[in-house]
Each structure stands twice: as C-alpha cells, then as structure tokens.
C-alpha atoms as a PDB file:
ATOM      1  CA  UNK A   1     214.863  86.775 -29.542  1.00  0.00           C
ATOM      2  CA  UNK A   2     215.848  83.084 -29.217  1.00  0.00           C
ATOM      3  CA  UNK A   3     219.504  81.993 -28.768  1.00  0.00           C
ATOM      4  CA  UNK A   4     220.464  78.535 -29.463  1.00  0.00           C
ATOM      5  CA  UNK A   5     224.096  77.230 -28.646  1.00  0.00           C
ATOM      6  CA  UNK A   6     225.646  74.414 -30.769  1.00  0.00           C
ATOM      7  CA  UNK A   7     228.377  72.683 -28.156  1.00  0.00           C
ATOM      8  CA  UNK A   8     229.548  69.773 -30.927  1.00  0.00           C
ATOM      9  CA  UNK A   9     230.191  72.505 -33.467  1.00  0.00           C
ATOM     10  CA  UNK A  10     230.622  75.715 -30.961  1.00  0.00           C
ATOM     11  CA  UNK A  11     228.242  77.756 -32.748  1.00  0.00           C
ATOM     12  CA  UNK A  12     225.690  80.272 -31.470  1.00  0.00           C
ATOM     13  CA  UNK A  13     222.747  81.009 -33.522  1.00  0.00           C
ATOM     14  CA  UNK A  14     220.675  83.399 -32.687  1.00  0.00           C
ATOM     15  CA  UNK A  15     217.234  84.328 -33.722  1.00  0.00           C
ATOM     16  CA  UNK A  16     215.693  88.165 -34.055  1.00  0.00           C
ATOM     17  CA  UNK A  17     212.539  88.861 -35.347  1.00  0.00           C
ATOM     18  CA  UNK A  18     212.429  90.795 -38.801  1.00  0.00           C
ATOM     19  CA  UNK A  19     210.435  93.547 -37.404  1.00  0.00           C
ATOM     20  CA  UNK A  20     213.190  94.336 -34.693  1.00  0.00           C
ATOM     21  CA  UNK A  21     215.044  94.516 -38.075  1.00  0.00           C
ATOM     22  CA  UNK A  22     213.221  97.842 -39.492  1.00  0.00           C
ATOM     23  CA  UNK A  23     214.604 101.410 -39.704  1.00  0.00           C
ATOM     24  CA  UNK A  24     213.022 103.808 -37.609  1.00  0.00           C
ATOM     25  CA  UNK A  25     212.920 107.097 -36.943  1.00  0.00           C
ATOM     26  CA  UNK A  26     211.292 109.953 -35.688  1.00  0.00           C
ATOM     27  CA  UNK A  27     211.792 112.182 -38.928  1.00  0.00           C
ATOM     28  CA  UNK A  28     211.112 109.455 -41.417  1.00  0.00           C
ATOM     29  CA  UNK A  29     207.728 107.912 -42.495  1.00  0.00           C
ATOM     30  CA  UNK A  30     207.659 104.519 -44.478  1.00  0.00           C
ATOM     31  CA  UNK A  31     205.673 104.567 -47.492  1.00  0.00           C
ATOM     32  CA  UNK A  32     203.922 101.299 -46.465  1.00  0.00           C
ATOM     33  CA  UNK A  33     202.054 103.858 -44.081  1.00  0.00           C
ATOM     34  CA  UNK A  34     201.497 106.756 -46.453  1.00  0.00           C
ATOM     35  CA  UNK A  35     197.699 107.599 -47.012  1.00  0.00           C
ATOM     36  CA  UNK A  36     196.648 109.702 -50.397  1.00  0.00           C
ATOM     37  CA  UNK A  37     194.681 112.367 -48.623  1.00  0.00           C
ATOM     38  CA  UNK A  38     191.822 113.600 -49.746  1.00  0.00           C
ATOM     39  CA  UNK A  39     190.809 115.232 -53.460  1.00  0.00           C
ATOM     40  CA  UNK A  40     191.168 119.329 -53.743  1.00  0.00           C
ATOM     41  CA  UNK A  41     192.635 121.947 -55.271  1.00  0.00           C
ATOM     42  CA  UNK A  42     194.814 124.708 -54.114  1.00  0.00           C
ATOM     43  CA  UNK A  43     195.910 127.967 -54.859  1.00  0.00           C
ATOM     44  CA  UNK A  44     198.899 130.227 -53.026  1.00  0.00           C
ATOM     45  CA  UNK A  45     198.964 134.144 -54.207  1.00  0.00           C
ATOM     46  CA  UNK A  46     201.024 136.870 -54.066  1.00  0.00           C
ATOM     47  CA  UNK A  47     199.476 140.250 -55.684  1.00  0.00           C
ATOM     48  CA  UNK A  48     201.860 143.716 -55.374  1.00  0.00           C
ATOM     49  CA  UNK A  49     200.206 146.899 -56.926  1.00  0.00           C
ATOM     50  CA  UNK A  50     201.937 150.169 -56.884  1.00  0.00           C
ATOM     51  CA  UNK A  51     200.993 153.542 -58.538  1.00  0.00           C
ATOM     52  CA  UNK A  52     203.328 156.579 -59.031  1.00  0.00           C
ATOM     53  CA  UNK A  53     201.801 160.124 -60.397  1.00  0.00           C
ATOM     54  CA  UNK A  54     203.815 163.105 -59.926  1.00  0.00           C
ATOM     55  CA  UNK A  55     202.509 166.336 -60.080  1.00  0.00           C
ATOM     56  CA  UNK A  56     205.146 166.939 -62.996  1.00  0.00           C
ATOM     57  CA  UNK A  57     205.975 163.820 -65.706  1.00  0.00           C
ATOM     58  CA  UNK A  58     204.204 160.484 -66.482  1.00  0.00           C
ATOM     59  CA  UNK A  59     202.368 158.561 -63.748  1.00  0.00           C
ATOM     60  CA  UNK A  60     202.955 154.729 -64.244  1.00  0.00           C
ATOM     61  CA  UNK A  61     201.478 151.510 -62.751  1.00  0.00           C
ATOM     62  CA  UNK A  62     202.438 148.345 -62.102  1.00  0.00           C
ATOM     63  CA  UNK A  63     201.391 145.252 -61.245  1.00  0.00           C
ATOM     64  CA  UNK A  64     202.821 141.880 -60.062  1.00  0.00           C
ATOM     65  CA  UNK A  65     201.654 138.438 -58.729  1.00  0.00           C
ATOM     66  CA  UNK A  66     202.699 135.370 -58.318  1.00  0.00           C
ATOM     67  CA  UNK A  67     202.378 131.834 -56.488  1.00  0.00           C
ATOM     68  CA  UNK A  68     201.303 128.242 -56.567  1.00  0.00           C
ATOM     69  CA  UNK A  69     198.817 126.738 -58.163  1.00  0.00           C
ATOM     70  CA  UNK A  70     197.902 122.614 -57.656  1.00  0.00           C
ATOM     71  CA  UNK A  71     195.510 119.777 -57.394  1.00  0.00           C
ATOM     72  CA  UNK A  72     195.380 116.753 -55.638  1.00  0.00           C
ATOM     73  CA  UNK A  73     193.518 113.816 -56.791  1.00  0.00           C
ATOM     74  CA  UNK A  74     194.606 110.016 -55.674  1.00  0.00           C
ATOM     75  CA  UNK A  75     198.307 109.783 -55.233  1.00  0.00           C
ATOM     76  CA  UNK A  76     199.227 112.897 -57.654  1.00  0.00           C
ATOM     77  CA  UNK A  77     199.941 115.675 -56.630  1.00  0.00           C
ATOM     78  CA  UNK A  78     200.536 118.244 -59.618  1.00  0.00           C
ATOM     79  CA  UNK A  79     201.989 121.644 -58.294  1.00  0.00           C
ATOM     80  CA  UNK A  80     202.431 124.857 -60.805  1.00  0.00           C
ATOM     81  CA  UNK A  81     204.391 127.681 -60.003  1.00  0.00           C
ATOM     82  CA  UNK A  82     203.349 131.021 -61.618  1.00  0.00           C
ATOM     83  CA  UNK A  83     203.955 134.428 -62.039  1.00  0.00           C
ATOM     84  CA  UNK A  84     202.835 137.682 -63.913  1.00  0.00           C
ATOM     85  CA  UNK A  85     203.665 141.181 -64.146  1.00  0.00           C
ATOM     86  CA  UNK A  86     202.726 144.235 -65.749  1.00  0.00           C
ATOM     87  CA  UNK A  87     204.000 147.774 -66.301  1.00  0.00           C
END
C-alpha cells in the first residue's frame, strides 16, 4: 500500500493493490479456480419391494425405485432424476 500526500493541492492518494481488492471467503470458491474433474458416470438408487398374501383374498406386489442418474464429461455435468413403480 503506498500513500502519497499532495501539500499544494491537500490531497492524499493512496495506492492498494488490486488483489487486496478481491472477495474472499471461506464458503465461496471463484470460478477462476474451478477444475472439471475427471470423466464418469454415476448412478444413485432407491429399490422398495413389498409382498402381501393373505391366507384369505388376493395377494398383491409392488414395486418401487427411484434415484439419480448422471455423467460427467469436461465441464457438463448432466444429472437425471428418475423413478418407477409397479403394482
């Protein structure tokens, strides 16, 4: 930081470097620094199976899933929800 005084005019100028001048903080990345990461695919599931048969009446069964589905390759990142269910 350089401070210059000005006595004719009675002016101080004063000098801060630009990166002083940068937001910062703990919570928050710049994007300057983001990498892409490396190439994959995922997949989140959720699978729920049930099966009712009374000794009297129809028996029934049922299944559910559901999830996340996605792939990563340079700076996309695609992400697909999904779910399915059946009686």
């Amino acid at each position: 930081m350089l401070f210059n005084f000005d006595q004719a005019n009675q002016q101080l100028n004063i000098t801060i470097p630009q990166a002083w001048l940068a937001w910062h903080s703990e919570n928050w990345t710049p994007p300057s620094t983001w990498k892409e990461g490396v190439a994959g695919v995922l997949m989140d599931y959720n699978l729920f199976a049930s099966s009712y048969r009374p000794q009297d009446g129809s028996s029934s069964t049922n299944l559910n899933a559901y999830g996340t589905a996605g792939i990563n390759t340079g700076a996309w990142r695609l992400r697909s929800d999904y779910q399915f269910e059946s009686d």
